[in-house]
Protein backbone atom coordinates (compact mmCIF):
# COMPACT_ATOMS: atom_id res chain seq x y z
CA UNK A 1 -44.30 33.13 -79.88
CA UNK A 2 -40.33 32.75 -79.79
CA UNK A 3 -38.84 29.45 -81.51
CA UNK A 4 -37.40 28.96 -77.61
CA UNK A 5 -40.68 28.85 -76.39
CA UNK A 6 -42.57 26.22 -79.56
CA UNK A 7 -39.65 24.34 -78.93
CA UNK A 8 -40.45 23.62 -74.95
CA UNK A 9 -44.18 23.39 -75.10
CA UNK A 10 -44.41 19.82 -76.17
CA UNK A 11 -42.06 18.87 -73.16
CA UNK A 12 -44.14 21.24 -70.90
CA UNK A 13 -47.49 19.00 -72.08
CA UNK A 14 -45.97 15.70 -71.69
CA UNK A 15 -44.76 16.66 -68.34
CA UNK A 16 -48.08 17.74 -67.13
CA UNK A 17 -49.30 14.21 -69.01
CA UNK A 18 -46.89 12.11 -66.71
CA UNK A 19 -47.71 14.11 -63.76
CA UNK A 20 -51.45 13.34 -64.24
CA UNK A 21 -51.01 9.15 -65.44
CA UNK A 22 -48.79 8.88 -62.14
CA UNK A 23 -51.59 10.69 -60.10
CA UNK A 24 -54.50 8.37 -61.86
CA UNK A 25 -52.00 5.42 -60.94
CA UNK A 26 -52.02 6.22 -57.28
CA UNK A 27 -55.95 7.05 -57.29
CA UNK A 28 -56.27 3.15 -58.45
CA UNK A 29 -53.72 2.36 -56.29
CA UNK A 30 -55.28 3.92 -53.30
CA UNK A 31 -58.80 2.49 -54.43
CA UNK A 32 -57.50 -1.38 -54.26
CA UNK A 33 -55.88 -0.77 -51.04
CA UNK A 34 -59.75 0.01 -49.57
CA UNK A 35 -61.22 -2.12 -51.46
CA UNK A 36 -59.09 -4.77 -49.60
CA UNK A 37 -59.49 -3.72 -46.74
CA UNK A 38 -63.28 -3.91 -46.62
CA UNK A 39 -62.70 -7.34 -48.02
CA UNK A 40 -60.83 -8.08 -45.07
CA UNK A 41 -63.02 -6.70 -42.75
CA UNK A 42 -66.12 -8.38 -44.00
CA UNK A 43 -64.36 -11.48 -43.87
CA UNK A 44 -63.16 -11.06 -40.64
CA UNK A 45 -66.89 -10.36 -39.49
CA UNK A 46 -68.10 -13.52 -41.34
CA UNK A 47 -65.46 -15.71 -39.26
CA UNK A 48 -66.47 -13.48 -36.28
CA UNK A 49 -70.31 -14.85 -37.14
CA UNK A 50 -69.28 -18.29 -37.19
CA UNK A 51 -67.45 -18.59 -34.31
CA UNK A 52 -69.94 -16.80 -31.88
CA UNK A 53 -72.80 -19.35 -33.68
CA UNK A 54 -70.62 -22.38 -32.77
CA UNK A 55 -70.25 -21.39 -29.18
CA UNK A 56 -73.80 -20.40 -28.67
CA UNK A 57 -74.83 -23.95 -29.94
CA UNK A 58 -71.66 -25.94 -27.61
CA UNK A 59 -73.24 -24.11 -24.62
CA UNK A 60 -77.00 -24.82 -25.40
CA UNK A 61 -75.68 -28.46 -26.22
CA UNK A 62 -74.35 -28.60 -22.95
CA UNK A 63 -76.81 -27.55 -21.09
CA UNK A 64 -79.30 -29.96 -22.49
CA UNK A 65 -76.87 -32.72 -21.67
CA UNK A 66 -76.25 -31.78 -18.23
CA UNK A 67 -80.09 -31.02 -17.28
CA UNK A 68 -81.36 -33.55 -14.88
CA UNK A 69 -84.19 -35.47 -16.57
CA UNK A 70 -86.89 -37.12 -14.05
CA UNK A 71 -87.24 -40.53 -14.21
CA UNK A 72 -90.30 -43.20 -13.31
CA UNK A 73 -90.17 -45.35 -9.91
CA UNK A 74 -91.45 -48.66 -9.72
CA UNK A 75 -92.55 -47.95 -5.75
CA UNK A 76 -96.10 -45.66 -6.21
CA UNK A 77 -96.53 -43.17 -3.58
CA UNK A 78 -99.44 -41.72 -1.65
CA UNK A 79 -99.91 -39.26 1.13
CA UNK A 80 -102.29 -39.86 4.01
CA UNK A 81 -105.88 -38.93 3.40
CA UNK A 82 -105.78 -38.26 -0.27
CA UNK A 83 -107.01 -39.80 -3.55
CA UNK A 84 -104.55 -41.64 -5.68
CA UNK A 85 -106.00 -42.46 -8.87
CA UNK A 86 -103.03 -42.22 -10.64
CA UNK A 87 -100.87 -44.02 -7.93
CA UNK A 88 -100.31 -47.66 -9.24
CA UNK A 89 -100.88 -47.48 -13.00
CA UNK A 90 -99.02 -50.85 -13.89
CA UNK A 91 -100.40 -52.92 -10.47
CA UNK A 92 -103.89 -54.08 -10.42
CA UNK A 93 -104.84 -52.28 -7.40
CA UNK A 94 -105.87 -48.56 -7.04
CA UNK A 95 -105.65 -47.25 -3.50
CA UNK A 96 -107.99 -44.68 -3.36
CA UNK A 97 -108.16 -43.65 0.47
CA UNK A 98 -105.53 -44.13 3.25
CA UNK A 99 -104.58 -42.50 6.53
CA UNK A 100 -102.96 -43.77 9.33
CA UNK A 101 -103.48 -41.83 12.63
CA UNK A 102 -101.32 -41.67 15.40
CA UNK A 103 -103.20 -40.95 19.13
CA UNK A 104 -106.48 -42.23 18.68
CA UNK A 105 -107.16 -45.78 20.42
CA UNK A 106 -103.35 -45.74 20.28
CA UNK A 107 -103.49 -45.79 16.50
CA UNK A 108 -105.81 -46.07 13.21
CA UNK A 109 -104.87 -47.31 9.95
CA UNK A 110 -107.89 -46.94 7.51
CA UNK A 111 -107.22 -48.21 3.23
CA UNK A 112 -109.57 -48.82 0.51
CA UNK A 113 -108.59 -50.59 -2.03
CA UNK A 114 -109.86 -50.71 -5.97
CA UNK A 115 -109.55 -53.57 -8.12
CA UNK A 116 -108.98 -52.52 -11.44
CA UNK A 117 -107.06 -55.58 -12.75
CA UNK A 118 -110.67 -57.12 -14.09
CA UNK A 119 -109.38 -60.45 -12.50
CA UNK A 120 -111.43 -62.53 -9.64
CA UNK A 121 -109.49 -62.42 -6.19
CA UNK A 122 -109.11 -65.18 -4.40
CA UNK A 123 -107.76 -62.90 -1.04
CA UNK A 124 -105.86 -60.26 0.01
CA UNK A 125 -103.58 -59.69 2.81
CA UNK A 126 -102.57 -55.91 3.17
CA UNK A 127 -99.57 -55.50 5.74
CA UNK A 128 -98.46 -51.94 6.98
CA UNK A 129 -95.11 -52.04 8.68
CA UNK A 130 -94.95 -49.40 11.03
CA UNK A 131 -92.71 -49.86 13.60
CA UNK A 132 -92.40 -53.31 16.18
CA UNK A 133 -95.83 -54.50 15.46
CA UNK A 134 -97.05 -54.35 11.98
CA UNK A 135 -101.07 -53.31 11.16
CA UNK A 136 -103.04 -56.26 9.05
CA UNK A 137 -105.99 -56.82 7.50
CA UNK A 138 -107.14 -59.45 5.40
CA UNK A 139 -110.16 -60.41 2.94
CA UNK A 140 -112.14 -62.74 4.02
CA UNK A 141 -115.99 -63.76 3.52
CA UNK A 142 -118.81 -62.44 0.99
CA UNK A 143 -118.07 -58.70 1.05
CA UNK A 144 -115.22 -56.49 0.23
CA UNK A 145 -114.83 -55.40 3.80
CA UNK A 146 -110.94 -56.51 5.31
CA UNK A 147 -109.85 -56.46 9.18
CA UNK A 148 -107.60 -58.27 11.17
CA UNK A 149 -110.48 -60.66 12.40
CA UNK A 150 -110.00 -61.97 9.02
CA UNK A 151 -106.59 -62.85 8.99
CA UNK A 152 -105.17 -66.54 9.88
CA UNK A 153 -101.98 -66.46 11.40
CA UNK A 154 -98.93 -67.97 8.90
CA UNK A 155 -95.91 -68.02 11.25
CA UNK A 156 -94.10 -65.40 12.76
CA UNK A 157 -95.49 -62.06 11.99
CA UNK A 158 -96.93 -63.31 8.61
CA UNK A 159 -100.94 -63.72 7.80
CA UNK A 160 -103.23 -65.24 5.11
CA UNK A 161 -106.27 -64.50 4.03
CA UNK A 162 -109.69 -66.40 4.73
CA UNK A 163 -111.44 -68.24 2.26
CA UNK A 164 -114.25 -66.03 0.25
CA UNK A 165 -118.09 -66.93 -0.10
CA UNK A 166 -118.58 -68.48 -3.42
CA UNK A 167 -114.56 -69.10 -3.70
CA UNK A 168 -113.49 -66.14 -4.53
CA UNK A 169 -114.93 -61.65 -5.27
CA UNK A 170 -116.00 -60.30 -8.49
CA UNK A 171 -113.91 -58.69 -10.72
CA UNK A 172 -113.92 -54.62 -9.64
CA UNK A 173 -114.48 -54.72 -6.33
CA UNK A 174 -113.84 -52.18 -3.88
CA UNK A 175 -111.99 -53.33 -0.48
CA UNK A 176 -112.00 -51.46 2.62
CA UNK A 177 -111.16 -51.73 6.32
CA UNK A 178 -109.21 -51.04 9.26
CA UNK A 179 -106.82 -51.80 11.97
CA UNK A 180 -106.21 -49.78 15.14
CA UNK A 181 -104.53 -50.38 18.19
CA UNK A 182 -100.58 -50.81 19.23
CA UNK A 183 -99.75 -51.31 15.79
CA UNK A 184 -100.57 -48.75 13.90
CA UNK A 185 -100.09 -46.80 17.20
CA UNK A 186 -96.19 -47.10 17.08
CA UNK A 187 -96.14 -45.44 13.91
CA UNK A 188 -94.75 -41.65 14.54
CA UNK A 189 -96.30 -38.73 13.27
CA UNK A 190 -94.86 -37.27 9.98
CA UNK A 191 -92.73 -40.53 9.34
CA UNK A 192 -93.50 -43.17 5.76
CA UNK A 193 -94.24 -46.56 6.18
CA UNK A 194 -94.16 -49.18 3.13
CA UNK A 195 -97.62 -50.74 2.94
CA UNK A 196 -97.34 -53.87 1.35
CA UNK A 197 -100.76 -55.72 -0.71
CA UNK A 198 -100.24 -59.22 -2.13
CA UNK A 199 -103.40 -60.68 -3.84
CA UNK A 200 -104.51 -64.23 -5.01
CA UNK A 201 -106.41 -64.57 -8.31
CA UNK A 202 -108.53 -66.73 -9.14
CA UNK A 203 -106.47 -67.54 -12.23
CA UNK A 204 -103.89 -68.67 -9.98
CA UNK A 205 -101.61 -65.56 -10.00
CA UNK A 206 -100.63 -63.08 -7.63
CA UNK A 207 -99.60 -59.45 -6.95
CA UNK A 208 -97.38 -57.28 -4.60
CA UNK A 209 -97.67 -53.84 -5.03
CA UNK A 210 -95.94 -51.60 -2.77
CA UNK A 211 -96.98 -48.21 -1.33
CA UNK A 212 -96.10 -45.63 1.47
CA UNK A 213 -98.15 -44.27 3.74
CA UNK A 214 -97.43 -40.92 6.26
CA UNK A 215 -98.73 -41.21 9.76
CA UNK A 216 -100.66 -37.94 10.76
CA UNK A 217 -101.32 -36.97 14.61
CA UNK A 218 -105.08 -37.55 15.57
């Protein structure tokens, strides 16, 4: 080997020694620039996450607020013909039959009536309003049974009730009866009436519960 040629190898190896550092430098270099950009991306997707998690839960919170919720009525219901055990929960009276028909003797309102108060009554005076002539019937005597023969006029369209055998019926007992003719004979097939029952305890108290009751063709 020449002198020339000893003389140049040591700048030939630390040549190819730079060349090789300044490739290793970009390697790392090129390494941390990924690296940061999956750290970026990730976080990206995390705040991606969040957000679609907070809208989910706005909308499902808004849709809960906005959803009608049913609420309880004070006036029970019933439909003619049918049992309604569950009708009048907070009155002392359970109506468990009632049907007012329109076409036969002119008209026929039929109710039965359960006491379920476990109080003695005095009377009862049960007033349908269908239209220009109302349908009554009263309490009145030993049994449970009601009519308008038992009802004493009060003034105007009103009515009481006669006195009971013995002062006054057993706690529990069932009332029934019925009333036909123009009153309940206005009433019009497929239309509500509000059937009104005020009671007289023997503890000196009284009720009025309100119901409605559909007139039917007969």
């Amino acid at each position: 080997m020449s002198r020339l040629a000893r003389d140049n190898l040591p700048r030939f190896e630390a040549l190819v020694y730079l060349k090789g550092a300044r490739r290793s430098h970009g390697d790392r270099r090129f390494i941390s620039t990924v690296g940061r950009r999956d750290s970026t991306k990730q976080s990206s997707l995390l705040v991606l996450i969040v957000i679609v998690i907070v809208i989910v839960g706005a909308a499902a919170a808004g849709i809960f607020l906005t959803t009608p919720h049913s609420t309880q009525s004070s006036t029970t219901s019933s439909s003619a013909g049918t049992s309604l055990s569950n009708s009048n929960a907070e009155g002392p009276f359970k109506v468990t039959y009632d049907t007012l028909t329109v076409g036969y003797q002119g008209g026929l309102f039929q109710l039965e009536l359960q006491n379920v108060g476990g109080k003695q009554v005095v009377g009862i005076v049960a007033t349908l309003s269908t239209p220009k002539v109302p349908a009554v019937m009263c309490t009145g005597g030993s049994t449970g049974t009601m009519g308008f023969g038992n009802c004493n006029p009060a003034g105007g369209t009103s009515y009481t009730y006669q006195a009971a055998t013995g002062g006054s019926f057993p706690a529990n007992t069932t009332f029934s009866g019925y009333d036909s003719g123009i009153g309940p004979g206005y009433a019009v097939a497929g239309q509500s009436y509000p059937l009104s029952v005020v009671a007289t305890f023997l503890d000196g108290t009284t009720s009025n519960q309100t119901f409605s009751v559909q007139a039917t063709s007969g």
